[in-house]
N, C-alpha and C. Protein backbone atom coordinates (compact mmCIF):
# COMPACT_ATOMS: atom_id res chain seq x y z
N UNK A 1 27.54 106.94 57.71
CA UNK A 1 27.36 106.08 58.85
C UNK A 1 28.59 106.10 59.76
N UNK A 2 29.47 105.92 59.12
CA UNK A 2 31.03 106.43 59.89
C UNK A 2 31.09 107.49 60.41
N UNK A 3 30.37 108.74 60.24
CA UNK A 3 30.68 110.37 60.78
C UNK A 3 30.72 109.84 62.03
N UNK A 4 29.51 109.96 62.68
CA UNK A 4 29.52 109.76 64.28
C UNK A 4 30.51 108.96 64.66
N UNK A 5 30.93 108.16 64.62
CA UNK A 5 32.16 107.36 64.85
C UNK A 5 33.28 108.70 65.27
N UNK A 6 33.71 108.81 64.16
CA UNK A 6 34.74 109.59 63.46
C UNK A 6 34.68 111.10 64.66
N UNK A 7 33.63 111.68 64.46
CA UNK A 7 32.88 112.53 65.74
C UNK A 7 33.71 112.02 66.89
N UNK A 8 32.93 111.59 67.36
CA UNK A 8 33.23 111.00 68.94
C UNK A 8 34.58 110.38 69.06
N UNK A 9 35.07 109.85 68.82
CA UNK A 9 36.43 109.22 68.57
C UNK A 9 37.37 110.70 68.64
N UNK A 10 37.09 111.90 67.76
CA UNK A 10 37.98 113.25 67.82
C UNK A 10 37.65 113.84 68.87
N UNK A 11 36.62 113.59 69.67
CA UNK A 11 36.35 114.44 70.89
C UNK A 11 36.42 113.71 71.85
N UNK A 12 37.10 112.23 72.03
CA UNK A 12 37.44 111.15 72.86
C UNK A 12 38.97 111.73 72.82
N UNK A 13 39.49 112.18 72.09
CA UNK A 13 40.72 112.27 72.00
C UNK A 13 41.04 113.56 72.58
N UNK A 14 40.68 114.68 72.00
CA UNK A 14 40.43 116.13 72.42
C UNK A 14 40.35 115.91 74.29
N UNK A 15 39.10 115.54 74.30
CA UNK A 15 38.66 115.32 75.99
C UNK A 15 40.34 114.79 77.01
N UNK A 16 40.64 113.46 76.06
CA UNK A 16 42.19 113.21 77.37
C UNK A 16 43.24 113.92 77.08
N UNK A 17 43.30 114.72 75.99
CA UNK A 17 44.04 115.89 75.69
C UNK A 17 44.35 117.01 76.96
N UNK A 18 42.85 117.24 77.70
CA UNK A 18 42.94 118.36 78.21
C UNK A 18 42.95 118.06 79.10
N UNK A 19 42.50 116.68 79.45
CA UNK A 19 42.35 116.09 80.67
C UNK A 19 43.92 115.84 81.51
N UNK A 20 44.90 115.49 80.01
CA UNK A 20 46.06 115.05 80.76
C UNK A 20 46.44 116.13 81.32
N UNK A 21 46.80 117.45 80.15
CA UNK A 21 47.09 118.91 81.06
C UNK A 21 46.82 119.48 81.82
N UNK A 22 46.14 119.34 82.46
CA UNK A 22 44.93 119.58 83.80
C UNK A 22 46.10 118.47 84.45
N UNK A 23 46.18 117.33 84.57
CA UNK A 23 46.88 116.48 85.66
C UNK A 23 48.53 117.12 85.93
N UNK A 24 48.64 117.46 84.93
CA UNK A 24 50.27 118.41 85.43
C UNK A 24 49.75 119.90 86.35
N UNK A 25 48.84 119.94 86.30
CA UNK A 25 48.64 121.38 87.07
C UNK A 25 48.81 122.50 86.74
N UNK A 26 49.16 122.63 85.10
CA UNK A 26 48.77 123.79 84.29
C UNK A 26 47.48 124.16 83.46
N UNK A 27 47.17 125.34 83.50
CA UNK A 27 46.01 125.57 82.79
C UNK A 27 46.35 125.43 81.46
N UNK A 28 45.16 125.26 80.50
CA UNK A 28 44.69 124.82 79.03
C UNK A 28 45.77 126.05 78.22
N UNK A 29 45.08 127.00 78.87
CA UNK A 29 45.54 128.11 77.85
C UNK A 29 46.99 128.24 77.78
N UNK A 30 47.70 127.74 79.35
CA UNK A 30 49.26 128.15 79.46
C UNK A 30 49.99 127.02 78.54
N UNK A 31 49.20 125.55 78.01
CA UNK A 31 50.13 124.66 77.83
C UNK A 31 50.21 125.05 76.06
N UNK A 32 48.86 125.70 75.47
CA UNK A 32 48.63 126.04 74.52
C UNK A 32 49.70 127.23 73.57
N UNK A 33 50.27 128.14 74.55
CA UNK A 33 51.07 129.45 74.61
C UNK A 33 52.28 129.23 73.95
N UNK A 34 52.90 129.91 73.00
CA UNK A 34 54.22 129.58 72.86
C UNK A 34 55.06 129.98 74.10
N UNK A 35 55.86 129.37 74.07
CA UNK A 35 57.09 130.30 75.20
C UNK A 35 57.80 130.89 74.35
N UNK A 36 58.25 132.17 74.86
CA UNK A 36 59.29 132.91 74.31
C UNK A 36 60.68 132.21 74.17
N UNK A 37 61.21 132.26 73.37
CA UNK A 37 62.56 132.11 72.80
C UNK A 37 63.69 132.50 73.38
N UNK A 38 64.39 131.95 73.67
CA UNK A 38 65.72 132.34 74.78
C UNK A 38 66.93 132.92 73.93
N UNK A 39 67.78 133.42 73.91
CA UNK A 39 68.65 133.90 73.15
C UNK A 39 69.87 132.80 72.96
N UNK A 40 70.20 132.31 71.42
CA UNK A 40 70.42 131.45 70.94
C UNK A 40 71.74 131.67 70.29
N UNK A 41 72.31 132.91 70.59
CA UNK A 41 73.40 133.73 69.67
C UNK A 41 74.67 132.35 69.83
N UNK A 42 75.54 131.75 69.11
CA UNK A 42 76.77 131.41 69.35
C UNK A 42 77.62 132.43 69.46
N UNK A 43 77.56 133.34 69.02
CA UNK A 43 78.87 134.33 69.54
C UNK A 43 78.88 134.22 71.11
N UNK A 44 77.55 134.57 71.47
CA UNK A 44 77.64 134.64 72.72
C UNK A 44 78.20 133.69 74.16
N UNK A 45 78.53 134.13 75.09
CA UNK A 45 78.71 133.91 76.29
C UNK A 45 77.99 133.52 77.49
N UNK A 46 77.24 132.26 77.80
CA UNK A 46 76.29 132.31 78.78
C UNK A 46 77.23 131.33 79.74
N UNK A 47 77.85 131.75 80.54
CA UNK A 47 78.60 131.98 81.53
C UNK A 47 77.44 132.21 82.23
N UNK A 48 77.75 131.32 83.87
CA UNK A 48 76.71 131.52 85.05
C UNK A 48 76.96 132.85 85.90
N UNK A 49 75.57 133.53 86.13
CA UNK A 49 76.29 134.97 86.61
C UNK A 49 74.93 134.64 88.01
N UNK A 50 75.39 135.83 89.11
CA UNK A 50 74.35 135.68 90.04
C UNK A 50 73.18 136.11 89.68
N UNK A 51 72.42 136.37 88.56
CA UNK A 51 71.73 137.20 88.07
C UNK A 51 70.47 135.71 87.69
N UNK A 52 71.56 134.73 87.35
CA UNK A 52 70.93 133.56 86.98
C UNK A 52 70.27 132.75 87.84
N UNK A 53 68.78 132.09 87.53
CA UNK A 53 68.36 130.68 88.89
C UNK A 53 66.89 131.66 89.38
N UNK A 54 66.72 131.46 90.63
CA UNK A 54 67.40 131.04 91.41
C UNK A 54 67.76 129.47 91.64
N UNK A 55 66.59 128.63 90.74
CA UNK A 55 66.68 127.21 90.78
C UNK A 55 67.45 126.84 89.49
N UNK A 56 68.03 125.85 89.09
CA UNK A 56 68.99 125.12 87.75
C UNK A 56 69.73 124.01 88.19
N UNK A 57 68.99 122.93 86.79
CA UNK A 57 69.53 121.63 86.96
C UNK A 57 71.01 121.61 86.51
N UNK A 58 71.84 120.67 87.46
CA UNK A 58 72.87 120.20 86.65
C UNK A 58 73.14 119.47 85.07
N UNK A 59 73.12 119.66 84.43
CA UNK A 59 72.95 118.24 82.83
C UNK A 59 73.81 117.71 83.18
N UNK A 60 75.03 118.28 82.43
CA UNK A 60 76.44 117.50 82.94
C UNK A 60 77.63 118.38 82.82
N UNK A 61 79.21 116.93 82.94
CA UNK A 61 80.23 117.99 83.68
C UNK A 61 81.21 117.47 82.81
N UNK A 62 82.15 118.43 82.78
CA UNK A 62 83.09 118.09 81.62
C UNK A 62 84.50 118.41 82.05
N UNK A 63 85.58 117.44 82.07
CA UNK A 63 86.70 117.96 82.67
C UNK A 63 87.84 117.35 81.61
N UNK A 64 89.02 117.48 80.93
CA UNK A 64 89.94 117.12 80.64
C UNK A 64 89.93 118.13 79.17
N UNK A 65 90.82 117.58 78.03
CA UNK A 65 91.03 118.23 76.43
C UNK A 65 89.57 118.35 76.21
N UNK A 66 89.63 119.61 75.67
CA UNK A 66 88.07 120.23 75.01
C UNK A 66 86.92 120.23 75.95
N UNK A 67 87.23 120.32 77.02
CA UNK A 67 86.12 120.31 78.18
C UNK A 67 85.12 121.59 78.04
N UNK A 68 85.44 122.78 77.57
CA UNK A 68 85.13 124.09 77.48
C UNK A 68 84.25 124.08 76.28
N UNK A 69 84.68 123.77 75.44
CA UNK A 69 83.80 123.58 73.69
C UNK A 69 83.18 122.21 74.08
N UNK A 70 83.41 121.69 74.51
CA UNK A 70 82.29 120.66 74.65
C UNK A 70 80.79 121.16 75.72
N UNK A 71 81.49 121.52 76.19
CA UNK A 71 80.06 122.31 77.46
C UNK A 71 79.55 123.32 76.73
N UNK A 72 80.07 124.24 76.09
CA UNK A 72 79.65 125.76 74.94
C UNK A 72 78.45 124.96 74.25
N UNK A 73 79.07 123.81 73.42
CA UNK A 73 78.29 123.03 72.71
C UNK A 73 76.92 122.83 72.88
N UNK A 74 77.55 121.85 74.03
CA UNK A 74 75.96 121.36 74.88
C UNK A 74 75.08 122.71 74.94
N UNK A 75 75.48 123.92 75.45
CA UNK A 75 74.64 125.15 75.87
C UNK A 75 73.98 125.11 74.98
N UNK A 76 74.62 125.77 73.66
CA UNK A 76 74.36 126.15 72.76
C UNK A 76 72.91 124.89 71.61
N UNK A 77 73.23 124.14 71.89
CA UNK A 77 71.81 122.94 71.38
C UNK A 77 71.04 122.98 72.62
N UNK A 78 70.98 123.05 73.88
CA UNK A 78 69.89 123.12 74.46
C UNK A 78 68.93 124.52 74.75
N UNK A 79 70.12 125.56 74.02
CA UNK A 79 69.08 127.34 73.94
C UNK A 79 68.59 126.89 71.94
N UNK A 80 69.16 126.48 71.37
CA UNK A 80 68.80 126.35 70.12
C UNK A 80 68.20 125.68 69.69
N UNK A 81 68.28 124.11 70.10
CA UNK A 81 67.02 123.18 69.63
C UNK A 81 66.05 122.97 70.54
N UNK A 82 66.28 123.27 71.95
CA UNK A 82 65.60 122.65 73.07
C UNK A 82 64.61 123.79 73.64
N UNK A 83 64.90 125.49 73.13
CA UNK A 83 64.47 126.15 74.00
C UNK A 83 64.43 126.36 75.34
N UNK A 84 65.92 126.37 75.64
CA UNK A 84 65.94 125.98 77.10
C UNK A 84 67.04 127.12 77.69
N UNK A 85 66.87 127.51 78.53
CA UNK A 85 68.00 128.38 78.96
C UNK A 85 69.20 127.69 79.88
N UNK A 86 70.56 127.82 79.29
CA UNK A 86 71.40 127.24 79.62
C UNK A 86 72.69 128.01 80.03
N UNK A 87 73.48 127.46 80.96
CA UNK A 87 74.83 128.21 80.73
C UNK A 87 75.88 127.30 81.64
N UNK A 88 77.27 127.55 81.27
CA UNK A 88 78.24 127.00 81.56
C UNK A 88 78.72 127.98 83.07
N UNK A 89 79.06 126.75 84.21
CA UNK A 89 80.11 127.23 85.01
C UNK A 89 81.41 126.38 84.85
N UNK A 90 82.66 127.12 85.54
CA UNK A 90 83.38 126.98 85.22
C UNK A 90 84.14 127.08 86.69
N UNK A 91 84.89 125.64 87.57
CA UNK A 91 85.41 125.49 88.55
C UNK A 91 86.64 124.94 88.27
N UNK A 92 87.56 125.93 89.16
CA UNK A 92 88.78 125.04 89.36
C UNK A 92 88.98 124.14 90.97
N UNK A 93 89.51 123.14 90.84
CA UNK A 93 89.79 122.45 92.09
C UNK A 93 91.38 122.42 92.46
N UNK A 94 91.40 122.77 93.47
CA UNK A 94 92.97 122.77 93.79
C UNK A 94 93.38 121.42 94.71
N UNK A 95 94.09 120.33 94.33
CA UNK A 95 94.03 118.94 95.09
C UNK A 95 95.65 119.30 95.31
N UNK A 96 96.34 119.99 95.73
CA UNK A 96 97.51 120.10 96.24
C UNK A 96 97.67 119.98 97.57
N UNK A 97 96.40 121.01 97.87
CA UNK A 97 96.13 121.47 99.58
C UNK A 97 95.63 120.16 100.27
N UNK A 98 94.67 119.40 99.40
CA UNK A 98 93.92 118.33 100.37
C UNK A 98 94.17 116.87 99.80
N UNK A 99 95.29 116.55 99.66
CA UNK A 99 95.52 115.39 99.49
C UNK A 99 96.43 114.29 100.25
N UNK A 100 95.85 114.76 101.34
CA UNK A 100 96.35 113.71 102.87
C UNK A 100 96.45 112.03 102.00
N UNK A 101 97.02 111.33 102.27
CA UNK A 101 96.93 109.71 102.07
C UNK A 101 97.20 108.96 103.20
N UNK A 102 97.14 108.30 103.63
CA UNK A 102 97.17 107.19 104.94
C UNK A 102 98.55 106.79 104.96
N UNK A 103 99.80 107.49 106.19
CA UNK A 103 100.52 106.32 106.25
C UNK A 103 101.73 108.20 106.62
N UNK A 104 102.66 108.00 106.70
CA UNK A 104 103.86 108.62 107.12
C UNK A 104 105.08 108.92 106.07
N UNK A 105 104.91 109.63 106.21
CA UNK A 105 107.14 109.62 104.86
C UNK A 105 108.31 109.30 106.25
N UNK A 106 108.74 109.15 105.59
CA UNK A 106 110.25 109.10 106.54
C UNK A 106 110.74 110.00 106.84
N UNK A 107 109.94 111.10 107.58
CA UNK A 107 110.43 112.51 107.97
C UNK A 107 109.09 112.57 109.09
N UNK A 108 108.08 111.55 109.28
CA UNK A 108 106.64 111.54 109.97
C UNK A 108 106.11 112.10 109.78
N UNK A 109 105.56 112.90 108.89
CA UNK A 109 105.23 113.98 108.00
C UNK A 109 103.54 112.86 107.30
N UNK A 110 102.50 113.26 107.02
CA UNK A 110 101.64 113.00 106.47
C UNK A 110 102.20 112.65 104.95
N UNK A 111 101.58 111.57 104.16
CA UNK A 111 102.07 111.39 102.96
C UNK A 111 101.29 111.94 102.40
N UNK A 112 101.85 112.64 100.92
CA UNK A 112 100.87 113.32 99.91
C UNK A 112 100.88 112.90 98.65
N UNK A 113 99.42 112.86 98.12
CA UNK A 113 99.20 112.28 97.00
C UNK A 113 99.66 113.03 96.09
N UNK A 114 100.15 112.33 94.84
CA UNK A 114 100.29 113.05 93.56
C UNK A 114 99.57 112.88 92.37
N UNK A 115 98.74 113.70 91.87
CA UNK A 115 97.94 113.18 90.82
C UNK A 115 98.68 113.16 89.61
N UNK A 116 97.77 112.45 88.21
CA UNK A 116 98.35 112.44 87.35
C UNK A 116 98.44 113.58 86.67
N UNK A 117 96.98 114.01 86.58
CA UNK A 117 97.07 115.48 86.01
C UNK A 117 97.27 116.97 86.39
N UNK A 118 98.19 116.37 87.49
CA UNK A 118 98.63 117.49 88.19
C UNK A 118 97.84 118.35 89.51
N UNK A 119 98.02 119.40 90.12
CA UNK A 119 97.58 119.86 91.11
C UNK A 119 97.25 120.53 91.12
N UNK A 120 95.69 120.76 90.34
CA UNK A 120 94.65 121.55 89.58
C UNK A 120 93.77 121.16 88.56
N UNK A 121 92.69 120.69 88.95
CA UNK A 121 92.01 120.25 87.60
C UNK A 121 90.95 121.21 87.34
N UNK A 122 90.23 121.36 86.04
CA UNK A 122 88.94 122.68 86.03
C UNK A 122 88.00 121.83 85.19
N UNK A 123 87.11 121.77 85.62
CA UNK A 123 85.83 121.57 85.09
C UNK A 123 84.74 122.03 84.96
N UNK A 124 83.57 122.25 84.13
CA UNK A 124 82.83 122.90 83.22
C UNK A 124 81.50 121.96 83.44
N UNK A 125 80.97 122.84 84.49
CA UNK A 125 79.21 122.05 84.24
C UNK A 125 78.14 122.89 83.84
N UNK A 126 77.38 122.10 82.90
CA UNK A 126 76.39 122.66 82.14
C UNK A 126 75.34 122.52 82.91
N UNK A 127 74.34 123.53 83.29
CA UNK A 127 73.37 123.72 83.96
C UNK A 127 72.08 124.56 83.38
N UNK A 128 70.82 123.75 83.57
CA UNK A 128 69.53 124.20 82.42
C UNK A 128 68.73 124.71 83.23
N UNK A 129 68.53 125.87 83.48
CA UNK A 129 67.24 126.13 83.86
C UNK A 129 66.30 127.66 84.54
N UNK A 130 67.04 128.55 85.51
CA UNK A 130 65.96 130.15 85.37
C UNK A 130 64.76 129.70 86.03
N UNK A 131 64.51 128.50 86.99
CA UNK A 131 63.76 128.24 87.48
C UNK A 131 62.90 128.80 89.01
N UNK A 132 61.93 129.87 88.98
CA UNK A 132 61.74 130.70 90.01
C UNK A 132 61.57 129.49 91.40
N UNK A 133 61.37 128.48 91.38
CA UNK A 133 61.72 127.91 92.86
C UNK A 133 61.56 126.06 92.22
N UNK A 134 62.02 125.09 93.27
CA UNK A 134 61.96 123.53 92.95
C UNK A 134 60.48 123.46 92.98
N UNK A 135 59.24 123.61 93.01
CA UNK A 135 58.30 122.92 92.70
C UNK A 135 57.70 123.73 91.18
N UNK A 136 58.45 124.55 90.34
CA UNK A 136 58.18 124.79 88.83
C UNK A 136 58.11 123.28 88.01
N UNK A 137 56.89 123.59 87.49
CA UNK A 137 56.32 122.89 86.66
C UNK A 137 57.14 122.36 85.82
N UNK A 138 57.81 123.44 85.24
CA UNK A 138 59.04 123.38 83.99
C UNK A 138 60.16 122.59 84.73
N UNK A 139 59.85 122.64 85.60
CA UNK A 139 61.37 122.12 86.38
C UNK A 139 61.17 120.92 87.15
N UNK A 140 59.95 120.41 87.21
CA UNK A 140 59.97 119.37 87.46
C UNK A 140 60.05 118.15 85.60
């Protein structure tokens, strides 16, 4: 007496299954598909090259002690657990050149800032993605 229940109830479920995937705007079969596997090596180097994108999200940014192994890191769990293609850039900023401050030295000379950590900082942002343009599915 329960079958039919049991029935309909699995094909109530099945039905908004396919229904939801259909509302993202991929077909049945594509959501069904494995994706291929991104290369996951830690030895390796995924350093941003022009070769990479043309679309990729920022994750995040890492600047001070261990800024470099901390971003490797991150890469490395989002190609390994996440299946995701990832890679580190790597910017230096030079704040020597542009650090005007408001006000004069006693020579009338523009005053210049001095930072703490000196006059050069580099930071390391992790960026996810190989995305062929901003309205990818995957990328939204």
């Amino acid at each position: 007496m329960r079958q039919p229940f049991v029935e309909s109830a699995l094909l109530a479920l099945g039905g908004f299954a396919v229904w939801g995937g259909m509302a993202h705007g991929e077909p049945l079969w594509k959501q069904l598909a494995a994706r291929p596997r991104v290369d996951a090596n830690a030895a390796s180097d995924y350093s941003l090259t022009e070769s990479n994108g043309p679309w990729l999200i920022m994750a995040a940014t890492f600047s001070g002690d261990g800024a470099e192994s901390q971003a490797r890191s991150l890469v490395q769990e989002f190609r390994s657990e996440h299946n995701l293609a990832a890679y580190v850039y790597r910017m230096t900023f030079d704040l020597a050149s542009d650090a005007p401050m408001r006000g004069v030295d006693r020579y009338g000379q523009l005053q210049r800032a001095k930072y703490q950590r000196g006059d050069t900082v580099t930071e390391y942002a992790v960026l996810v993605g190989d995305f062929p343009s901003v309205e990818d599915a995957d990328a939204q």
